[in-house]
Protein backbone atom coordinates (compact mmCIF):
# COMPACT_ATOMS: atom_id res chain seq x y z
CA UNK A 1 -5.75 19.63 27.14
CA UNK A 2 -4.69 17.86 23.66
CA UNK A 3 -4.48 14.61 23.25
CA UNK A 4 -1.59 13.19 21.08
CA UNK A 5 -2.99 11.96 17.68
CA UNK A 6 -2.73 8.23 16.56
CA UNK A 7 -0.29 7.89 13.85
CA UNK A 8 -1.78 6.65 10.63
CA UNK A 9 -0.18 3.32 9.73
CA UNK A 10 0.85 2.59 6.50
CA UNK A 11 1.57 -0.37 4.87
CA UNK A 12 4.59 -0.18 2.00
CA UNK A 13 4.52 -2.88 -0.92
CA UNK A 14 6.90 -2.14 -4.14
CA UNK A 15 9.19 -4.78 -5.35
CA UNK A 16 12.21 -1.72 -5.42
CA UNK A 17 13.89 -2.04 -1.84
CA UNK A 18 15.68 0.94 -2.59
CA UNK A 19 12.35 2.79 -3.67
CA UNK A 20 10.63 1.37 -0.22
CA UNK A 21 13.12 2.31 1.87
CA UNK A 22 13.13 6.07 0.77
CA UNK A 23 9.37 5.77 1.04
CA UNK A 24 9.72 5.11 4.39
CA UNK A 25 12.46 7.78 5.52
CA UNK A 26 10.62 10.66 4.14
CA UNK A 27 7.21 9.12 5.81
CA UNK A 28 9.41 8.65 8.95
CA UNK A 29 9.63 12.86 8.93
CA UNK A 30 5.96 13.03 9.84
CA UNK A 31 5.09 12.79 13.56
CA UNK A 32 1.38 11.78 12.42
CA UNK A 33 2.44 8.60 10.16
CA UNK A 34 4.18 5.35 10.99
CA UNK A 35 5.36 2.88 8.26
CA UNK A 36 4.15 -0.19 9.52
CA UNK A 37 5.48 -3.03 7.38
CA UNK A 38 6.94 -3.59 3.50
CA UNK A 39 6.57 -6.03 1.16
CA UNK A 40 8.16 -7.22 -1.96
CA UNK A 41 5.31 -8.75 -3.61
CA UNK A 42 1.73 -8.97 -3.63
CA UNK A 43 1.33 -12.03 -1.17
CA UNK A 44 3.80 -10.36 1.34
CA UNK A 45 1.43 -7.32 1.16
CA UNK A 46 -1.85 -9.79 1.49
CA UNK A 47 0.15 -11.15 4.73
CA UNK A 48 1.12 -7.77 6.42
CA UNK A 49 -2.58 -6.55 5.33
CA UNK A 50 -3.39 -9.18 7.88
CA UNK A 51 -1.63 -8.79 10.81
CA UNK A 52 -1.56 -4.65 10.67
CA UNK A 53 -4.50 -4.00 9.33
CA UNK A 54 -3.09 -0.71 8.06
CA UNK A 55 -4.73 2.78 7.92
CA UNK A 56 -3.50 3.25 4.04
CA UNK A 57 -1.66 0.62 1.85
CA UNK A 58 0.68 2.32 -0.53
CA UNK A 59 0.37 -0.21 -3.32
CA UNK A 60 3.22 -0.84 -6.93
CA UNK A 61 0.65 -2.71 -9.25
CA UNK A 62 4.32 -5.02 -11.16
CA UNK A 63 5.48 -6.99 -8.49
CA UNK A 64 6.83 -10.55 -8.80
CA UNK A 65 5.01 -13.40 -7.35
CA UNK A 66 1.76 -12.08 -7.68
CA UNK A 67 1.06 -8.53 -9.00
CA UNK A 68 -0.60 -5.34 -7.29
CA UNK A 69 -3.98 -5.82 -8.90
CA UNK A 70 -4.24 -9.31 -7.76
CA UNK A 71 -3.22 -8.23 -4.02
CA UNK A 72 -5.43 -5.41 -4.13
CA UNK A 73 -8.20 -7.92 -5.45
CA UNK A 74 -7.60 -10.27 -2.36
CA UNK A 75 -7.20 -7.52 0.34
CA UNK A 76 -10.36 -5.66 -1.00
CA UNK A 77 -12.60 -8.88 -0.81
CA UNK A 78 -11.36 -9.39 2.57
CA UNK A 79 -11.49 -6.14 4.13
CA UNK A 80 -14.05 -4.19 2.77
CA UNK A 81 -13.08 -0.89 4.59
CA UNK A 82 -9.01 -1.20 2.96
CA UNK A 83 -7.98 2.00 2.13
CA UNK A 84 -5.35 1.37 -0.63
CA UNK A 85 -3.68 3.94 -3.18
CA UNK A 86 -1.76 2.61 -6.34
CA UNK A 87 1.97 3.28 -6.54
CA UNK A 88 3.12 3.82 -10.29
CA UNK A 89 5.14 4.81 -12.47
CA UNK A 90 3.75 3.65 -15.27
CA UNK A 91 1.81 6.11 -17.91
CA UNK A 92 -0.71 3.53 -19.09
CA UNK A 93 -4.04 4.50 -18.28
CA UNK A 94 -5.44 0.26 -18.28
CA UNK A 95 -3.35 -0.90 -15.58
CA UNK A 96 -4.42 2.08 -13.18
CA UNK A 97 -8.18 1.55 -13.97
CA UNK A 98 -7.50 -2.54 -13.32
CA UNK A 99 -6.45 -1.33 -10.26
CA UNK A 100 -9.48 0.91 -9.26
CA UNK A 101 -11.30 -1.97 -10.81
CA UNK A 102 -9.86 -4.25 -7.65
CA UNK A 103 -10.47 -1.73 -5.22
CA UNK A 104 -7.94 1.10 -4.72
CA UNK A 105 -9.36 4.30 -3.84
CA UNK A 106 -6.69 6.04 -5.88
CA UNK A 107 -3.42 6.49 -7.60
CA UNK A 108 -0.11 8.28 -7.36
């Protein structure tokens, strides 16, 4: 007998609603991953970290409010076992490091 397998959860924070929203359509196609939650900023994405506790946080490193690195920062120092991947589209090589630097365990 199989058993169904638990979706993985993932948390969505980019400050580009259309960008997040197309994110979450072609993660939607999956059966085996569920888009828990967006945010528009880094303090959003600190606040949904909380309550979902997400399998993999999908994180832009320029938001408003408070930036990626900072979130990342903040979520890393509170949950040591975060699982977060940098969202870019940026070709500078220093802010993806400052992001490894706060804890992401990769980019895209």
């Amino acid at each position: 007998m199989t058993h169904p397998m638990t979706p993985i959860r993932i948390l969505i924070a980019d400050d580009h609603p259309i960008f997040r929203q197309g994110l979450v359509a072609l993660l939607e196609c999956e059966a085996d991953i569920c888009a828990i939650g967006q945010a528009q900023n880094g303090s959003e994405a600190i606040e949904l970290f909380r309550q979902h506790q997400p399998d993999v946080t999908l994180m832009d490193l320029r938001m408003p409010e408070m930036g990626g690195v900072q979130a990342i920062a903040a979520i890393c120092a509170e949950y040591t076992h975060a699982r977060i991947i940098v969202l870019t589209t940026y070709d500078g090589d220093e802010d993806i490091y400052r992001g490894l630097r706060a804890g992401a365990k990769g980019y895209l």
